[in-house]
C-alpha atoms as a PDB file:
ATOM      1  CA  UNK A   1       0.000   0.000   0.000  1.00  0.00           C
ATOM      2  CA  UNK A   2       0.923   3.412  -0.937  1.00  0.00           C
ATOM      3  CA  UNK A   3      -0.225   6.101   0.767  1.00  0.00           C
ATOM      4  CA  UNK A   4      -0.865   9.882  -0.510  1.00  0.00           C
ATOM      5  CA  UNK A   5      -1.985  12.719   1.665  1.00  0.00           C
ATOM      6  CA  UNK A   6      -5.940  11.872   0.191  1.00  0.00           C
ATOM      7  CA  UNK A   7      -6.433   8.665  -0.912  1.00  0.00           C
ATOM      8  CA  UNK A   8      -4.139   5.226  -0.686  1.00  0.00           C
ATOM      9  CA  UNK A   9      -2.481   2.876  -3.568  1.00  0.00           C
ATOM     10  CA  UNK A  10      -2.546  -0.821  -3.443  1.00  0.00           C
ATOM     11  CA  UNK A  11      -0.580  -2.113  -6.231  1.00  0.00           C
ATOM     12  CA  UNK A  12       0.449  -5.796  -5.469  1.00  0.00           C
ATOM     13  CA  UNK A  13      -1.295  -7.081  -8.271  1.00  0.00           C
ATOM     14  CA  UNK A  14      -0.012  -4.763 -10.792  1.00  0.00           C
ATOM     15  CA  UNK A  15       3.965  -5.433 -13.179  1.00  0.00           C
ATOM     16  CA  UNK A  16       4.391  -1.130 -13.077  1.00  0.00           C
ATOM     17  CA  UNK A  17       4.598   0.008  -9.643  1.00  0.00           C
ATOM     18  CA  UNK A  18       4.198   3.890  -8.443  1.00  0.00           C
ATOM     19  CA  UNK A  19       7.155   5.692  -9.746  1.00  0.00           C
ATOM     20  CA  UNK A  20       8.334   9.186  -9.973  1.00  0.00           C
ATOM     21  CA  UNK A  21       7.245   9.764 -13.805  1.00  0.00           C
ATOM     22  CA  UNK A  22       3.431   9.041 -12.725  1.00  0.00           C
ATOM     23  CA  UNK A  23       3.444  11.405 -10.008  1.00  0.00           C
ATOM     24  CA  UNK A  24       5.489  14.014 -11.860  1.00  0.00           C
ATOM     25  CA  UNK A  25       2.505  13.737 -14.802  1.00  0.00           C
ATOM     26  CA  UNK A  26      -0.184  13.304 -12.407  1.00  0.00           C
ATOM     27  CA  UNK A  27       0.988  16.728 -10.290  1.00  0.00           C
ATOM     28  CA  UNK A  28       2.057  18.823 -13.427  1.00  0.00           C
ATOM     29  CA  UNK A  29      -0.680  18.120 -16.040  1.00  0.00           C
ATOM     30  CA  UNK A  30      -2.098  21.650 -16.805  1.00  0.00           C
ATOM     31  CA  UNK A  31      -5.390  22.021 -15.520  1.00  0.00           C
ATOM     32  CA  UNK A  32      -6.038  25.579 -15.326  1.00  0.00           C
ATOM     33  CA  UNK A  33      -8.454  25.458 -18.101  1.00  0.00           C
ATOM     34  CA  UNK A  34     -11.013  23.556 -15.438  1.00  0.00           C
ATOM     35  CA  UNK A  35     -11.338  19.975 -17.347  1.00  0.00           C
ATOM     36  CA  UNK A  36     -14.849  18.837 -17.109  1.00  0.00           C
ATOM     37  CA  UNK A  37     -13.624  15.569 -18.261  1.00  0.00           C
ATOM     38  CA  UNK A  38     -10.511  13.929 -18.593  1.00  0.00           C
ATOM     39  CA  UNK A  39      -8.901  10.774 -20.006  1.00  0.00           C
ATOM     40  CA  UNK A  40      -5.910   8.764 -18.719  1.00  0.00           C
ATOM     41  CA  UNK A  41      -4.354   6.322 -21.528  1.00  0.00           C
ATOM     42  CA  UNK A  42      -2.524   2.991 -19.620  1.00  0.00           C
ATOM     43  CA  UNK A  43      -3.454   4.137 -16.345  1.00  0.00           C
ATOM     44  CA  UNK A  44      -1.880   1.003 -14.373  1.00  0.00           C
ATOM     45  CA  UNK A  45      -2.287   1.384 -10.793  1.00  0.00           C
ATOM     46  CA  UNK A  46      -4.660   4.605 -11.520  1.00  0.00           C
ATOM     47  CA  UNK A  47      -2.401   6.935  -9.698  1.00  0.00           C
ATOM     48  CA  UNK A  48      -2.700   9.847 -12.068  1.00  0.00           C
ATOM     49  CA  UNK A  49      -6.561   9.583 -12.681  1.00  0.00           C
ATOM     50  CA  UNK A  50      -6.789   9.908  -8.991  1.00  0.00           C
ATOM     51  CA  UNK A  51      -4.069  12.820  -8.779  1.00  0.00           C
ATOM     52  CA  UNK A  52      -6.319  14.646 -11.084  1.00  0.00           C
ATOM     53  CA  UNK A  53      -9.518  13.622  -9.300  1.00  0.00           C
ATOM     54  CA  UNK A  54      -7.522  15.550  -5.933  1.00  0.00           C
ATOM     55  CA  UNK A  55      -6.516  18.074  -8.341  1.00  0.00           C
ATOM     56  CA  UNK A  56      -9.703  18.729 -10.333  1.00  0.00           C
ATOM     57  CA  UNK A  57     -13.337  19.747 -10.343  1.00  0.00           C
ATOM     58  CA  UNK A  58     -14.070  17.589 -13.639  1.00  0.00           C
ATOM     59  CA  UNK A  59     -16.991  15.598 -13.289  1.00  0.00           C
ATOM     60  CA  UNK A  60     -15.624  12.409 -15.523  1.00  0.00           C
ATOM     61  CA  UNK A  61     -12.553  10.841 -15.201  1.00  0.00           C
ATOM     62  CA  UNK A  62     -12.562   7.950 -17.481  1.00  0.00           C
ATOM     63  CA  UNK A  63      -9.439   5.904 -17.630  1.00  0.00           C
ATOM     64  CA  UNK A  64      -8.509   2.652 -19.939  1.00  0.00           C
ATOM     65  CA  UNK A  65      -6.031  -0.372 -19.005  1.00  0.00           C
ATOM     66  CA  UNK A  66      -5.301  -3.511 -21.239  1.00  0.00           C
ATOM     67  CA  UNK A  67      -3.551  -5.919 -18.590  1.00  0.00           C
ATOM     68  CA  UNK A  68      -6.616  -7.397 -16.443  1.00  0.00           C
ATOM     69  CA  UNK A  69      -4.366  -7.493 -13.110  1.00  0.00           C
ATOM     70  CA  UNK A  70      -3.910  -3.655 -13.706  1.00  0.00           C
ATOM     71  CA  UNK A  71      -7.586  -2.888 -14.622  1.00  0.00           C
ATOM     72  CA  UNK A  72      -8.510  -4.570 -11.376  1.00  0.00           C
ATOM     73  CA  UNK A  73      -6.006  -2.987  -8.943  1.00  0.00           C
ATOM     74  CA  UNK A  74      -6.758   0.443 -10.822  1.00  0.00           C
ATOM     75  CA  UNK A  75     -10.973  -0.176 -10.304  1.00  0.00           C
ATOM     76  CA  UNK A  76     -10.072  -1.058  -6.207  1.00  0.00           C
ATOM     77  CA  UNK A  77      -8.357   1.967  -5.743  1.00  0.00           C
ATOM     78  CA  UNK A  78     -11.197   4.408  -7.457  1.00  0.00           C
ATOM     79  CA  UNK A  79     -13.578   2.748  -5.399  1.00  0.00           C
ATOM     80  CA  UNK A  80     -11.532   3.049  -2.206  1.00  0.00           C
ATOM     81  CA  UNK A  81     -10.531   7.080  -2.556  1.00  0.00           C
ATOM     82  CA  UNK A  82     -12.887   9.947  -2.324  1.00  0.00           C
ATOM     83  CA  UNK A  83     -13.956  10.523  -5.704  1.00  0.00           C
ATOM     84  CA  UNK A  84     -15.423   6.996  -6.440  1.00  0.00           C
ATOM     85  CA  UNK A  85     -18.248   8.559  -8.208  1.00  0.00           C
ATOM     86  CA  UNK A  86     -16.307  10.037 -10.892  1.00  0.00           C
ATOM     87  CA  UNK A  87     -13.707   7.895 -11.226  1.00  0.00           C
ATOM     88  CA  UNK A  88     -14.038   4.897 -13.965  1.00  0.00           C
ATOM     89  CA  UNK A  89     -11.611   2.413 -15.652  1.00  0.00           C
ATOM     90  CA  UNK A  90     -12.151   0.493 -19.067  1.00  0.00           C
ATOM     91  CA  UNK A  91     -10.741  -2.812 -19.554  1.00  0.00           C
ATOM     92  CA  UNK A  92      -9.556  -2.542 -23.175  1.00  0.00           C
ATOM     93  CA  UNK A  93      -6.997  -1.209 -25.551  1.00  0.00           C
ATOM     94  CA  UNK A  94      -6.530   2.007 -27.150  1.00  0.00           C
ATOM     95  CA  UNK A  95      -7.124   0.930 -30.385  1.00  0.00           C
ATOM     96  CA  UNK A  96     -10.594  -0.697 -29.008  1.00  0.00           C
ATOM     97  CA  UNK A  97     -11.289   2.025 -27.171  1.00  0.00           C
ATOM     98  CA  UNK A  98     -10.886   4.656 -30.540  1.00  0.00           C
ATOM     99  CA  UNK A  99     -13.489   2.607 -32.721  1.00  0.00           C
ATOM    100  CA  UNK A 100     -16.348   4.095 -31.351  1.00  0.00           C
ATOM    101  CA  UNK A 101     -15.315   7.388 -29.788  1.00  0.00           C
ATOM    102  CA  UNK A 102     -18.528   8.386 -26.950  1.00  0.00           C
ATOM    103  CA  UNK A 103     -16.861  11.788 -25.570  1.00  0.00           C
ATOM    104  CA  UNK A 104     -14.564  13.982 -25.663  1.00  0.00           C
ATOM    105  CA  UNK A 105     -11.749  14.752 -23.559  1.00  0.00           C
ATOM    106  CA  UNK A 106     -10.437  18.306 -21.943  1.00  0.00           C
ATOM    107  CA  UNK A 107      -7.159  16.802 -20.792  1.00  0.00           C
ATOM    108  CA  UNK A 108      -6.212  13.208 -21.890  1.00  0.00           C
ATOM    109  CA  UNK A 109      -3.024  12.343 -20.061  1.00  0.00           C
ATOM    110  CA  UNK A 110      -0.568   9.349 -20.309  1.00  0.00           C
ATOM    111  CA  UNK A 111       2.113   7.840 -19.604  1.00  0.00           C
ATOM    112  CA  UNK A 112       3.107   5.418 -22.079  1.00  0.00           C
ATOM    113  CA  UNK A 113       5.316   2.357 -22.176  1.00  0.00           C
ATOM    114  CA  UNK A 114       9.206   3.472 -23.002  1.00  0.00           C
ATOM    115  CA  UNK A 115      11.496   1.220 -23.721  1.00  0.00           C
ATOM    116  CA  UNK A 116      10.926   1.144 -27.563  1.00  0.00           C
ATOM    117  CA  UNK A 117      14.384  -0.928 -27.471  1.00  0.00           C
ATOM    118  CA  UNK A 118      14.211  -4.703 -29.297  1.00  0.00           C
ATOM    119  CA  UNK A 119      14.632  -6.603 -25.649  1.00  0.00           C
ATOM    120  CA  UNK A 120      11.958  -8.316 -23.647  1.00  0.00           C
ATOM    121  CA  UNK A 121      11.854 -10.016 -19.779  1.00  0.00           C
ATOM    122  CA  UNK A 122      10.650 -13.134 -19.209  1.00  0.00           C
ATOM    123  CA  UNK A 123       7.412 -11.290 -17.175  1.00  0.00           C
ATOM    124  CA  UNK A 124       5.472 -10.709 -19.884  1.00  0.00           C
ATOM    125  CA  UNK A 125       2.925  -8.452 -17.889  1.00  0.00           C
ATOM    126  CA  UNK A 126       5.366  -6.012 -16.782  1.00  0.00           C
ATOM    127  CA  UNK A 127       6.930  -6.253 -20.683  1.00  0.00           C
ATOM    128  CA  UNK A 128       3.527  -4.874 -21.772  1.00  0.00           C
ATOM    129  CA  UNK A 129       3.459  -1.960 -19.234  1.00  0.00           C
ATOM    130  CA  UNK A 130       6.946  -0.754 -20.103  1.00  0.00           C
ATOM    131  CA  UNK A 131       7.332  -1.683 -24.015  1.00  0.00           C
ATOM    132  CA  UNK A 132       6.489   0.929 -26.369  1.00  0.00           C
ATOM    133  CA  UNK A 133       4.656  -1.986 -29.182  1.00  0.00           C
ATOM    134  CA  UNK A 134       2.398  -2.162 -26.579  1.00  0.00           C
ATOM    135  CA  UNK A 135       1.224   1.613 -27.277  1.00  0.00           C
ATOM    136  CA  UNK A 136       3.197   3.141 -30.194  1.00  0.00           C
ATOM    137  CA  UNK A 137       3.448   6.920 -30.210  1.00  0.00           C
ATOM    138  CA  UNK A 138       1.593   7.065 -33.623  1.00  0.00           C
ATOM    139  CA  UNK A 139      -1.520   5.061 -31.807  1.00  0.00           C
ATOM    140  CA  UNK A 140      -1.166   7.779 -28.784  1.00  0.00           C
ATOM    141  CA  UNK A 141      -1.339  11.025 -31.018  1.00  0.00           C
ATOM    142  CA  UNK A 142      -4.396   9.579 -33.156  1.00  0.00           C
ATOM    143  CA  UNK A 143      -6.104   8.925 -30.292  1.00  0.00           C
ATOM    144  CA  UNK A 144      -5.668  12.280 -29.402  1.00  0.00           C
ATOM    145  CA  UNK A 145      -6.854  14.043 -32.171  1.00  0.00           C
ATOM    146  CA  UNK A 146      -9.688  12.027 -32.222  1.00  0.00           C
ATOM    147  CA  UNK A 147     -10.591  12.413 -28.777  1.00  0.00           C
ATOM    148  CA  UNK A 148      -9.029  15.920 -27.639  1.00  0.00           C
ATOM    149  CA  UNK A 149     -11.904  18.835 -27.348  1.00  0.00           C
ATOM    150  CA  UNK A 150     -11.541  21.633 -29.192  1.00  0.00           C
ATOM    151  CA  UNK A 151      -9.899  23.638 -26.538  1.00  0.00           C
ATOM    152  CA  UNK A 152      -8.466  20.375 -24.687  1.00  0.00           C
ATOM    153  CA  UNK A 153      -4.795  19.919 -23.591  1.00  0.00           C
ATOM    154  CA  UNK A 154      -2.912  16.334 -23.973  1.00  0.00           C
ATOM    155  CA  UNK A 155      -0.207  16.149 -21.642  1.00  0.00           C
ATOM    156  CA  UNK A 156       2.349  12.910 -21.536  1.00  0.00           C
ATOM    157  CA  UNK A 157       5.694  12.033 -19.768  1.00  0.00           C
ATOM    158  CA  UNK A 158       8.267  10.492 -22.245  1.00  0.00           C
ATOM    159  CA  UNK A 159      12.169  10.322 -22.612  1.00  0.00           C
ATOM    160  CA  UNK A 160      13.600  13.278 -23.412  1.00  0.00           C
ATOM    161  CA  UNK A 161      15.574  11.789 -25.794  1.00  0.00           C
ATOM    162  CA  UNK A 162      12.028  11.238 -27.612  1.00  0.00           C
ATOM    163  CA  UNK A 163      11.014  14.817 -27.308  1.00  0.00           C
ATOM    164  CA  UNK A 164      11.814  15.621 -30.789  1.00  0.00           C
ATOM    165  CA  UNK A 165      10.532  12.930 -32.970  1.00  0.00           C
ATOM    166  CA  UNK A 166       6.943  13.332 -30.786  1.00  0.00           C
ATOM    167  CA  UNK A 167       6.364  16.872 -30.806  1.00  0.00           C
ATOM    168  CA  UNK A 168       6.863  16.331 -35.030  1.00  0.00           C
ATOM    169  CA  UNK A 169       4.848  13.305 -34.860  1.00  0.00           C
ATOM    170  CA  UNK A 170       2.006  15.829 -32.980  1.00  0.00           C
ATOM    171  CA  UNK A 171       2.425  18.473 -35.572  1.00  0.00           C
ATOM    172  CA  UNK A 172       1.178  16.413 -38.555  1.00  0.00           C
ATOM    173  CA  UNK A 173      -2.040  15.593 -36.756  1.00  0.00           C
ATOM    174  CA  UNK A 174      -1.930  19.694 -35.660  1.00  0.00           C
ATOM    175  CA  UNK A 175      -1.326  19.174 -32.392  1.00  0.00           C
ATOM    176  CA  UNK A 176       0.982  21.972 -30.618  1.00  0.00           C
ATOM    177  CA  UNK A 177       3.328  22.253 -27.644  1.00  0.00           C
ATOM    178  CA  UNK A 178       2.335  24.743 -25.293  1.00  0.00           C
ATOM    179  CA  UNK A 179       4.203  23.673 -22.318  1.00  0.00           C
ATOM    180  CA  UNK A 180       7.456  21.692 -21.799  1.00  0.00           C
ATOM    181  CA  UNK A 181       9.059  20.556 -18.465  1.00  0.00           C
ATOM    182  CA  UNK A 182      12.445  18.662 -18.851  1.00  0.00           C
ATOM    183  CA  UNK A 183      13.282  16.752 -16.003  1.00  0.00           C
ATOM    184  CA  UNK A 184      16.830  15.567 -14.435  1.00  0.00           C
ATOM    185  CA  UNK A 185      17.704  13.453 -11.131  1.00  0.00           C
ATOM    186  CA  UNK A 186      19.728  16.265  -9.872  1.00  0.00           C
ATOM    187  CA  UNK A 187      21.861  19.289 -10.940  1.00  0.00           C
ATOM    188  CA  UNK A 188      24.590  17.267 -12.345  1.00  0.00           C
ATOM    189  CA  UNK A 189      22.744  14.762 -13.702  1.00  0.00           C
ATOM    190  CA  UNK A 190      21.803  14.772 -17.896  1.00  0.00           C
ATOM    191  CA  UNK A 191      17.504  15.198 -18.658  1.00  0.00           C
ATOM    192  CA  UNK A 192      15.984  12.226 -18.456  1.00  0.00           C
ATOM    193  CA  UNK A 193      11.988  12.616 -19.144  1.00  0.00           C
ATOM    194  CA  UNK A 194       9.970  15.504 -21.174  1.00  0.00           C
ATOM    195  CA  UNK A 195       6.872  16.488 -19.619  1.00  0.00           C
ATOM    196  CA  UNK A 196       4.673  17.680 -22.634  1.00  0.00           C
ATOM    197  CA  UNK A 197       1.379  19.270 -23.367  1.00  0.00           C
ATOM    198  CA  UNK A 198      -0.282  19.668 -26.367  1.00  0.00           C
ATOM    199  CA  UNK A 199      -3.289  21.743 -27.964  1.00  0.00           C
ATOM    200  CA  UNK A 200      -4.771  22.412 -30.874  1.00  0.00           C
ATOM    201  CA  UNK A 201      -4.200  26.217 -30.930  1.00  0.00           C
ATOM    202  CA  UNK A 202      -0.601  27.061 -32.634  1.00  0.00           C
ATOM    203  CA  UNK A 203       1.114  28.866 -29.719  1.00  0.00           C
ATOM    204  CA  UNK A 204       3.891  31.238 -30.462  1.00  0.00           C
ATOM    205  CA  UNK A 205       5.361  31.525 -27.123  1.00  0.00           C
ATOM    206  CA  UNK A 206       5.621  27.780 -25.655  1.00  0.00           C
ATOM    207  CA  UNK A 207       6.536  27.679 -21.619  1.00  0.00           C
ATOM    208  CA  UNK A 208      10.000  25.673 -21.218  1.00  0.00           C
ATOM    209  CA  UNK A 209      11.576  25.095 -18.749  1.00  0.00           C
ATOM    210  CA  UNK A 210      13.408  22.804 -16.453  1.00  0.00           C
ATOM    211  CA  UNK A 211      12.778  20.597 -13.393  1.00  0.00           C
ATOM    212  CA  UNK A 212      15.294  18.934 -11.185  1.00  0.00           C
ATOM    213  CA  UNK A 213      14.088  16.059  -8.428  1.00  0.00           C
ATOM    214  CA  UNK A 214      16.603  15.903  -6.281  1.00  0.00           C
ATOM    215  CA  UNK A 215      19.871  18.022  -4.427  1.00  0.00           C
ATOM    216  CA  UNK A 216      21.406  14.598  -3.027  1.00  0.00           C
ATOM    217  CA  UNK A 217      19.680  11.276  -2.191  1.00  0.00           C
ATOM    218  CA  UNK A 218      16.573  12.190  -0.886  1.00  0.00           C
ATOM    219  CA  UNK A 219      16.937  15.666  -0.399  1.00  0.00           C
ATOM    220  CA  UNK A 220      14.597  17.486  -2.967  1.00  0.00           C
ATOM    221  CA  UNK A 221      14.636  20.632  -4.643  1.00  0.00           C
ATOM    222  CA  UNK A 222      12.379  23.296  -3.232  1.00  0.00           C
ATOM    223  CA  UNK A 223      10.973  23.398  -7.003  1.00  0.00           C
ATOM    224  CA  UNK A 224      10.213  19.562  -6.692  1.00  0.00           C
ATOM    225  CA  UNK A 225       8.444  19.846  -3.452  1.00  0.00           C
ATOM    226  CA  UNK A 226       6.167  22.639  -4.446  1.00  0.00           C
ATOM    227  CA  UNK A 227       4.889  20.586  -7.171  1.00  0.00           C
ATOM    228  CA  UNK A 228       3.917  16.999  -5.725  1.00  0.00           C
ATOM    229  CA  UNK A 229       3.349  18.227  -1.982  1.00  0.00           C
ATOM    230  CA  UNK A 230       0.321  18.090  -2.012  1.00  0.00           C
ATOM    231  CA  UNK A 231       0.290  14.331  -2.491  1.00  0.00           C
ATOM    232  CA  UNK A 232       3.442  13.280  -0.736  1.00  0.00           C
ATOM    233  CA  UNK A 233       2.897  12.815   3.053  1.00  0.00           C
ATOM    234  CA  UNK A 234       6.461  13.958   3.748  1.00  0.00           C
ATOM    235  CA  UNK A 235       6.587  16.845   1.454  1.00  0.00           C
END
């Protein structure tokens, strides 16, 4: 069990455990454009549809996850937290989930599977919550377009060293960067993960800038702990 200042995580069921990138999405996702309803593609243990339930007003918070231990673990832990009511998970893939669009989303967030590389573990589950086949960027952007309202933001967590190729593969389906946070370990350290959000509206002047987690081992950054204390008990 994981515990947050507002609600709890069990994830013993689930291959991806809680991990930084979820809760750096989950607390940084712009919202200020008061989502009435929001999406969260591959939402595992459901930590970031619940962030955004603590975080949020919006009335539906729909998420999807394809591995059935996941979907289960994710549906315990809505019905456990405060916002039960609005909280609800599909069992299915993105690509099922696309065929017949209901709704549209203000803010669809995600946080995909990475490791595009050609190896695989001999856990098969936790292969299909960290492999990039099982989610392909190109699936994630269509999805978006299709789904995104007109004034909707789509924010993700990726690699930095994906940054790039994504924010091209977003223009073609003419979706735009508005923000981007990149994200190192600490000072010294090289960026690890983009933060990204997208909309439909070109913006001229897109808000970068940088994030670092940590000073030394478990020491964080003042810039760190403004963002995710209101979830970590210790912050």
């Amino acid at each position: 069990m994981f515990t947050f200042k507002q609600f709890s995580i069990k994830q013993d069921k689930t291959a991806m455990k809680i991990g930084t990138d979820g809760v750096l999405l989950g607390s940084w996702a712009p919202v200020n454009h008061n989502p009435f309803s929001v999406l969260d593609v591959g939402a595992g243990t459901g930590i970031i549809a619940l962030m955004l339930a603590q975080r949020t007003h919006a009335e539906q918070i729909d998420a999807l996850e394809i591995d059935e231990e996941a979907y289960e673990q994710a549906v315990e832990n809505f019905e456990s937290s405060p916002w039960g009511d609005r909280l609800f998970c599909f069992h299915a893939g993105l690509d099922e989930f696309i065929e017949e669009p209901e709704d549209e989303y203000d803010l669809i967030v995600s946080n995909p599977p990475f490791y595009s590389e050609d190896y695989k573990t001999e856990n098969e589950q936790r292969d299909l919550a960290r492999f990039q086949d099982a989610m392909p960027f190109e699936e994630l952007v269509e999805a978006a377009d299709l789904l995104l309202s007109e004034n909707g933001i789509f924010a993700l967590i990726i690699p930095f060293k994906e940054e790039e190729n994504f924010i091209a593969l977003a223009k073609e389906s003419e979706l735009y960067p508005v923000k981007i946070t990149r994200v190192k370990g600490t000072p010294t350290s090289a960026v690890k993960r983009s933060l990204l959000a997208f909309s439909r509206n070109e913006n001229p002047q897109i808000e970068i800038d940088e994030l670092t987690i940590e000073i030394d081992r478990h020491v964080y950054t003042p810039e760190y702990i403004e963002l995710t204390k209101e979830f970590y008990l210790k912050m």
